[in-house]
Protein backbone atom coordinates (compact mmCIF):
# COMPACT_ATOMS: atom_id res chain seq x y z
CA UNK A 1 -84.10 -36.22 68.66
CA UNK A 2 -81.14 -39.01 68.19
CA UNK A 3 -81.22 -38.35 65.01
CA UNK A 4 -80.43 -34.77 65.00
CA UNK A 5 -78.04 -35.33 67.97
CA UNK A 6 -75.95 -37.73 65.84
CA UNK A 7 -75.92 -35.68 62.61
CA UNK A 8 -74.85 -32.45 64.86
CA UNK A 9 -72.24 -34.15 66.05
CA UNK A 10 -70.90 -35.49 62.91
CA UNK A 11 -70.80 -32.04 61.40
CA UNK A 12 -69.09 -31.04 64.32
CA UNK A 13 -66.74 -33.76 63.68
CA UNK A 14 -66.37 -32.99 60.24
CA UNK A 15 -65.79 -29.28 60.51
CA UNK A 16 -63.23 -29.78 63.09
CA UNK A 17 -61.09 -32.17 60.87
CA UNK A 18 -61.49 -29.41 58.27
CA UNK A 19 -60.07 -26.88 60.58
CA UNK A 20 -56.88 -28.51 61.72
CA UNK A 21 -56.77 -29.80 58.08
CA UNK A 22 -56.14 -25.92 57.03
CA UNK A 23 -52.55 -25.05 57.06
CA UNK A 24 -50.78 -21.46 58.19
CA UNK A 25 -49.41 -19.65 55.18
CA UNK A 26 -45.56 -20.03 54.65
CA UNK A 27 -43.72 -16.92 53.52
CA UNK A 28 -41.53 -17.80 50.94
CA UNK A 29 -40.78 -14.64 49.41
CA UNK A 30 -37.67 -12.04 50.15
CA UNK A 31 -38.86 -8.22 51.06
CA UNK A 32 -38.28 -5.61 48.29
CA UNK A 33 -36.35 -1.84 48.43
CA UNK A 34 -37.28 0.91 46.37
CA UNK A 35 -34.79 4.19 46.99
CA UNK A 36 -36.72 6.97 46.12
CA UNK A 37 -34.37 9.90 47.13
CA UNK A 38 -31.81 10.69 46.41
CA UNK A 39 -31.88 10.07 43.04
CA UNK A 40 -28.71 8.21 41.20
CA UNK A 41 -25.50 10.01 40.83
CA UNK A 42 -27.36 13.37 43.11
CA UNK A 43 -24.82 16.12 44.48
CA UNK A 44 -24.68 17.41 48.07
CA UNK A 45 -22.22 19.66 49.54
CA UNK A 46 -20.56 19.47 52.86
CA UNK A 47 -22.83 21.49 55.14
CA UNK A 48 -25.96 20.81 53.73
CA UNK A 49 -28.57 17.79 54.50
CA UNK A 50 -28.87 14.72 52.02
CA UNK A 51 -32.95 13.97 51.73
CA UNK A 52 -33.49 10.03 52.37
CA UNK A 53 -36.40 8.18 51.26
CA UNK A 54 -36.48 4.73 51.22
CA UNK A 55 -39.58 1.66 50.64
CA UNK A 56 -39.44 -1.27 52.46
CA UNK A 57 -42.23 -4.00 51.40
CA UNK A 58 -43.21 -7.26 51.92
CA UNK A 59 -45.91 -9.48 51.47
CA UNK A 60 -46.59 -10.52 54.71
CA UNK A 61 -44.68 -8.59 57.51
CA UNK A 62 -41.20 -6.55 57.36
CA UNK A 63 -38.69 -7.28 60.42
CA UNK A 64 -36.00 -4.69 59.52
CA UNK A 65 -33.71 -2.11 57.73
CA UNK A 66 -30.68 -0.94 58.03
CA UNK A 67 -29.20 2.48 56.10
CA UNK A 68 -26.18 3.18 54.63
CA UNK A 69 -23.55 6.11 53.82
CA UNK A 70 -20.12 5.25 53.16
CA UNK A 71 -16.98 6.56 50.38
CA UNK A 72 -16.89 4.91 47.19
CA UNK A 73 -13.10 5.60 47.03
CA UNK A 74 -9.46 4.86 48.02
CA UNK A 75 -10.52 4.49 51.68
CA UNK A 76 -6.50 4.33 53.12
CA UNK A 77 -5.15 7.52 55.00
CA UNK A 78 -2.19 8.76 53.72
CA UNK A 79 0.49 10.58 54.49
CA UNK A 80 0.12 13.20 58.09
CA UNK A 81 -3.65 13.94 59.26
CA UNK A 82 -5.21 16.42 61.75
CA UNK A 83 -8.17 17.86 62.82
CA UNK A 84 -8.08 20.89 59.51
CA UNK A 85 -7.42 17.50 57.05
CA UNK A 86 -11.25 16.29 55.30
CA UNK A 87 -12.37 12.88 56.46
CA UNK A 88 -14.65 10.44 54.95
CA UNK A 89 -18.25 10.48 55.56
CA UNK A 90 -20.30 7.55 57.47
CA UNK A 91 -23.44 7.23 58.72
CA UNK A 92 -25.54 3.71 58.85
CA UNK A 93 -29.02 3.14 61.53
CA UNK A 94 -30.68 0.13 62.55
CA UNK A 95 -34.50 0.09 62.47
CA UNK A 96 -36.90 -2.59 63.58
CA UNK A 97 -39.92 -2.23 61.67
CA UNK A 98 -43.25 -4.10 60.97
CA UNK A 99 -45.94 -4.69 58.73
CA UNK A 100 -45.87 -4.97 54.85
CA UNK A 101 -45.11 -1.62 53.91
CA UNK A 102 -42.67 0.88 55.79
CA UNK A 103 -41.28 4.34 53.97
CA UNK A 104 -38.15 5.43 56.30
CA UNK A 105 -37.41 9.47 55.83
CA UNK A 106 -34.41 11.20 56.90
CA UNK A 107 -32.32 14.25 56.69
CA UNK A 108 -28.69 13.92 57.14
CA UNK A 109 -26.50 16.87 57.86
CA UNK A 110 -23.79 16.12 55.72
CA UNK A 111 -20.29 17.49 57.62
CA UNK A 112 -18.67 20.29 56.61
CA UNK A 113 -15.08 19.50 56.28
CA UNK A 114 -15.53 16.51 54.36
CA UNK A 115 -13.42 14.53 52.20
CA UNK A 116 -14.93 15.12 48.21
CA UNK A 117 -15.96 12.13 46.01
CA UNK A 118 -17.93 9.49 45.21
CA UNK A 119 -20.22 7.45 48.09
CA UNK A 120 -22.67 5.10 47.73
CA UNK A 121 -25.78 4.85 49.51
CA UNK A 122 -26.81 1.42 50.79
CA UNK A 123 -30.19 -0.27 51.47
CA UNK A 124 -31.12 -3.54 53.18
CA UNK A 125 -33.91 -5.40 54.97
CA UNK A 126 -34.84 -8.58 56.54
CA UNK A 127 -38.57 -10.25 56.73
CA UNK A 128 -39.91 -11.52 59.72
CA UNK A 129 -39.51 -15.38 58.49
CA UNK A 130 -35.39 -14.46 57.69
CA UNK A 131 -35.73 -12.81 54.12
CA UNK A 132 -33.08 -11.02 53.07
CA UNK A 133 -34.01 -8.26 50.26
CA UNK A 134 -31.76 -7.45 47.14
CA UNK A 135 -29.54 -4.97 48.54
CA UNK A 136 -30.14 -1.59 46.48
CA UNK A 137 -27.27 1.38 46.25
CA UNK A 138 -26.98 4.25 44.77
CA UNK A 139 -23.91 6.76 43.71
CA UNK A 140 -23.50 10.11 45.31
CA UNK A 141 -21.52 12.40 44.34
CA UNK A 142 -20.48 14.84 47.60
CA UNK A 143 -18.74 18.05 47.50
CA UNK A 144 -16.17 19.89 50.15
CA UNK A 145 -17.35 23.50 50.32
CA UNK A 146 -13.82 25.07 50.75
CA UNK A 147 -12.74 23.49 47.59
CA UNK A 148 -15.30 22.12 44.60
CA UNK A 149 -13.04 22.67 41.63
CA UNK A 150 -11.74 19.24 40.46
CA UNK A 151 -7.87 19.18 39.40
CA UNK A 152 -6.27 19.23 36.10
CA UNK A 153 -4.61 16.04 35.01
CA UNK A 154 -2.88 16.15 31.52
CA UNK A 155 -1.25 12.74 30.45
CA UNK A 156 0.94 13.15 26.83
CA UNK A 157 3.25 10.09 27.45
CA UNK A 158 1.94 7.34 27.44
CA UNK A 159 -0.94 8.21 24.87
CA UNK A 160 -3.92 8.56 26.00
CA UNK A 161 -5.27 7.98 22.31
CA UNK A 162 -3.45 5.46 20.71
CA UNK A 163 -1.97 2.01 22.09
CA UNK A 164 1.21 2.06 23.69
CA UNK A 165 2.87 -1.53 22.49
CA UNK A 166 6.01 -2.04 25.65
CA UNK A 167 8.31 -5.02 23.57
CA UNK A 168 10.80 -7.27 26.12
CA UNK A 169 13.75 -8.63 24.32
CA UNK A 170 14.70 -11.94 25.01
CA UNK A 171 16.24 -11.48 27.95
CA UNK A 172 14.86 -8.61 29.38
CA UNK A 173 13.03 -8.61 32.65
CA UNK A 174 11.97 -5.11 33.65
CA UNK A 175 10.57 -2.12 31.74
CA UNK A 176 9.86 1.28 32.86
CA UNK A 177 6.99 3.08 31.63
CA UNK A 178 7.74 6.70 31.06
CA UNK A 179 5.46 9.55 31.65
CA UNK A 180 5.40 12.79 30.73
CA UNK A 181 2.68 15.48 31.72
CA UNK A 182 0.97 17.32 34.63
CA UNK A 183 -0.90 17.36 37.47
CA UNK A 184 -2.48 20.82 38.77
CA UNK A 185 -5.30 22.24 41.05
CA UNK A 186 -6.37 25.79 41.75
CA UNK A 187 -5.27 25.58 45.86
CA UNK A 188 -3.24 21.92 46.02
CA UNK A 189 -2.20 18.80 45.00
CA UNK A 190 -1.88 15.93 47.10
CA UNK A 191 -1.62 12.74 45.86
CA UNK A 192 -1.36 10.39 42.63
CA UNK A 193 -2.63 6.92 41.96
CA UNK A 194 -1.08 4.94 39.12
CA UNK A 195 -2.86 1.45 38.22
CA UNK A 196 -1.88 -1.39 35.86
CA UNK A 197 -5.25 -3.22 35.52
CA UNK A 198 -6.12 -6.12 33.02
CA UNK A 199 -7.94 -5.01 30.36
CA UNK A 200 -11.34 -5.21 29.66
CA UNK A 201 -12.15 -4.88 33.76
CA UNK A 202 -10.99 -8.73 34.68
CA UNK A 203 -12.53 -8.59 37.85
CA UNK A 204 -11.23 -10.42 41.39
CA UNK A 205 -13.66 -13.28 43.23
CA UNK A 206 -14.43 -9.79 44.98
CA UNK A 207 -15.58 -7.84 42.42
CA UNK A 208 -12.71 -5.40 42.05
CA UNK A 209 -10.56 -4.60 39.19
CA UNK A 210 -7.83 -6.80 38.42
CA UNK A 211 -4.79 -4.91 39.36
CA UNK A 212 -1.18 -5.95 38.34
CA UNK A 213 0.73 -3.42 39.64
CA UNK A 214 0.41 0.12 42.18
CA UNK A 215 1.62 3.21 42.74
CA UNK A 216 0.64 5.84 44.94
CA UNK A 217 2.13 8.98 45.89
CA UNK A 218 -0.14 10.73 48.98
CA UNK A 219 2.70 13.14 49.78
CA UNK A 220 2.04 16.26 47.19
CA UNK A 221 2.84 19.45 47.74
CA UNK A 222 2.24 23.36 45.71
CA UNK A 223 -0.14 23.66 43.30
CA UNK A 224 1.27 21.19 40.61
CA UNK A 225 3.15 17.88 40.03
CA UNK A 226 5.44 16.69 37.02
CA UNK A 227 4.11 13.11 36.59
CA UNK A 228 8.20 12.64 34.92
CA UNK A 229 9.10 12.25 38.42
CA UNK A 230 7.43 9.12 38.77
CA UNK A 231 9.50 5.35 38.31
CA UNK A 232 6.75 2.84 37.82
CA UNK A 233 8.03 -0.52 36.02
CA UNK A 234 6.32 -3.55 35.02
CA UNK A 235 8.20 -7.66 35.04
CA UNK A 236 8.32 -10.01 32.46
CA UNK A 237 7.31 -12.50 34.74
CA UNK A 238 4.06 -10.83 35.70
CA UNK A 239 3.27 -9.84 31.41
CA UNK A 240 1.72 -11.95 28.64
CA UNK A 241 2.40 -12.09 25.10
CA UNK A 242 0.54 -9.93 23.33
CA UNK A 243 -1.45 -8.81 26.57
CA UNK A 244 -3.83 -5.72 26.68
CA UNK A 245 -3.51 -3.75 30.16
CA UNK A 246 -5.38 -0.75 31.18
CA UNK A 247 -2.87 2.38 32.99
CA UNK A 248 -5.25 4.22 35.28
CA UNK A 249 -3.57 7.55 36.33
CA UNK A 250 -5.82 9.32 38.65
CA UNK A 251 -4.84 12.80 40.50
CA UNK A 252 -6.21 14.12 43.59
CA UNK A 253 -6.46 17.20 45.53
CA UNK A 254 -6.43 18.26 49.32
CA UNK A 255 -9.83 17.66 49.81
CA UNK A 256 -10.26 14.95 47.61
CA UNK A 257 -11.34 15.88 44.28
CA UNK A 258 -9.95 14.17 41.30
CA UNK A 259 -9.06 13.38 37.86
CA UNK A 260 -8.16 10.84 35.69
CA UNK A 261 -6.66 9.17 32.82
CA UNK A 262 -6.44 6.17 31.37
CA UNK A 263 -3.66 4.48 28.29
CA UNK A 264 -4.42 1.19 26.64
CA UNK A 265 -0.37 -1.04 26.81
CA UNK A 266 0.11 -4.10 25.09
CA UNK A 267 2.92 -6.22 25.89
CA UNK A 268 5.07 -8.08 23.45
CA UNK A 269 7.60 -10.45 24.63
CA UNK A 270 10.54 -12.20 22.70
């Protein structure tokens, strides 16, 4: 009777060391998105509802997600605005969630008088031990019902097809780039965007385009624009020797449609 008394116990002992020798399972592994609609680059219209399908997974337990809408454009206001004017789109929510698998649905009424052009839409999520997921985005394209025709940008100076070579003599400091061509829409113009960018896309710490030198022009009227009417000049200072720049000319309507061009310069300085 000792004897199985003692050997009971000593199981007993050895089973509990066992126990407290087993260790909880440590997530070390971020949660993963996967958008499912829309699909990349889809079209909606102002008016209409933008389908959202989004899944969330993790392999132990999901904490949560947040949803995103917002432009994928020249954000700034410009020039007068009122309540007739289109406006950017936004729309983000918050969800806690739980579990390893979650599938969030929506359908977004997309607003009527909105501003045309290009948004992205944004996924994220967090695990319950901190994990932050990839973010995924997509493009969408979105369309202003009073106005889906994009405008007509024609560009013959500088060439569109050839290099444009801009030489500084020796003591020359400033250079104007001329331009000669159009910009037209079917109902109204309203601005113009001109870009000197380093070529090849040099990109900030940011991620954005490398941009020497701006000009914008938000104050269009009528149905057309002579692009001769803009002054846009480049420094010495600011070029290199035998540099390649990109000229991004990009036209825009009232509700935001546009169109654009772009010219290869090179710089040669004496």
């Amino acid at each position: 009777m000792n004897k199985i008394f003692i050997l009971a116990l000593f199981l007993g002992i050895v089973l509990g060391a066992c126990k407290k020798e087993k260790k909880e399972e440590v997530d070390t592994q971020k949660p993963s998105i996967t958008i499912i609609k829309p699909s990349e680059n889809a079209t909606v219209t102002g008016g209409q509802t933008l389908q959202l399908e989004v899944k969330f997974t993790d392999n132990m337990n999901l904490s949560q997600y947040k949803l995103e809408v917002h432009p994928n454009f020249d954000g700034h206001t410009h020039g007068k605005t009122n309540e007739e004017m289109p406006t950017p789109w936004e729309w983000d929510t918050i969800v806690n969630i739980n579990g390893k698998e979650h599938t969030a649905k929506f359908s977004i009424s997309v607003p009527s008088n909105v501003k045309a052009g290009n948004y992205h839409l944004m996924a994220m999520c967090t695990d319950a031990a901190g994990y932050e997921a990839p973010i995924k985005f997509i493009n969408i394209k979105v369309l202003n019902p009073d106005d889906t025709v994009n405008p007509v940008l024609t560009l013959t100076k500088p060439s569109i097809t050839n290099e444009n070579l801009i030489q500084f003599a020796t003591n020359e400091n400033e250079k104007a780039i001329i331009f000669e061509g159009t910009l037209s829409d079917n109902k109204r113009v309203k601005g113009i965007k001109i870009q000197l960018i380093e070529h090849r896309h040099s990109k900030t710490q940011h991620g954005e385009d490398k941009v020497i030198y701006e000009y914008q022009n938000f104050n269009l009227n009528g149905t057309s624009f002579d692009l001769s009417n803009i002054t846009f000049k480049i420094y010495r200072e600011d070029m290199e020797d035998n540099g390649e720049y990109e000229l991004k000319v990009v036209g825009y309507d009232l509700v935001g449609n546009s169109a654009e061009k772009i010219a290869v310069i090179r710089t040669k300085l004496f």
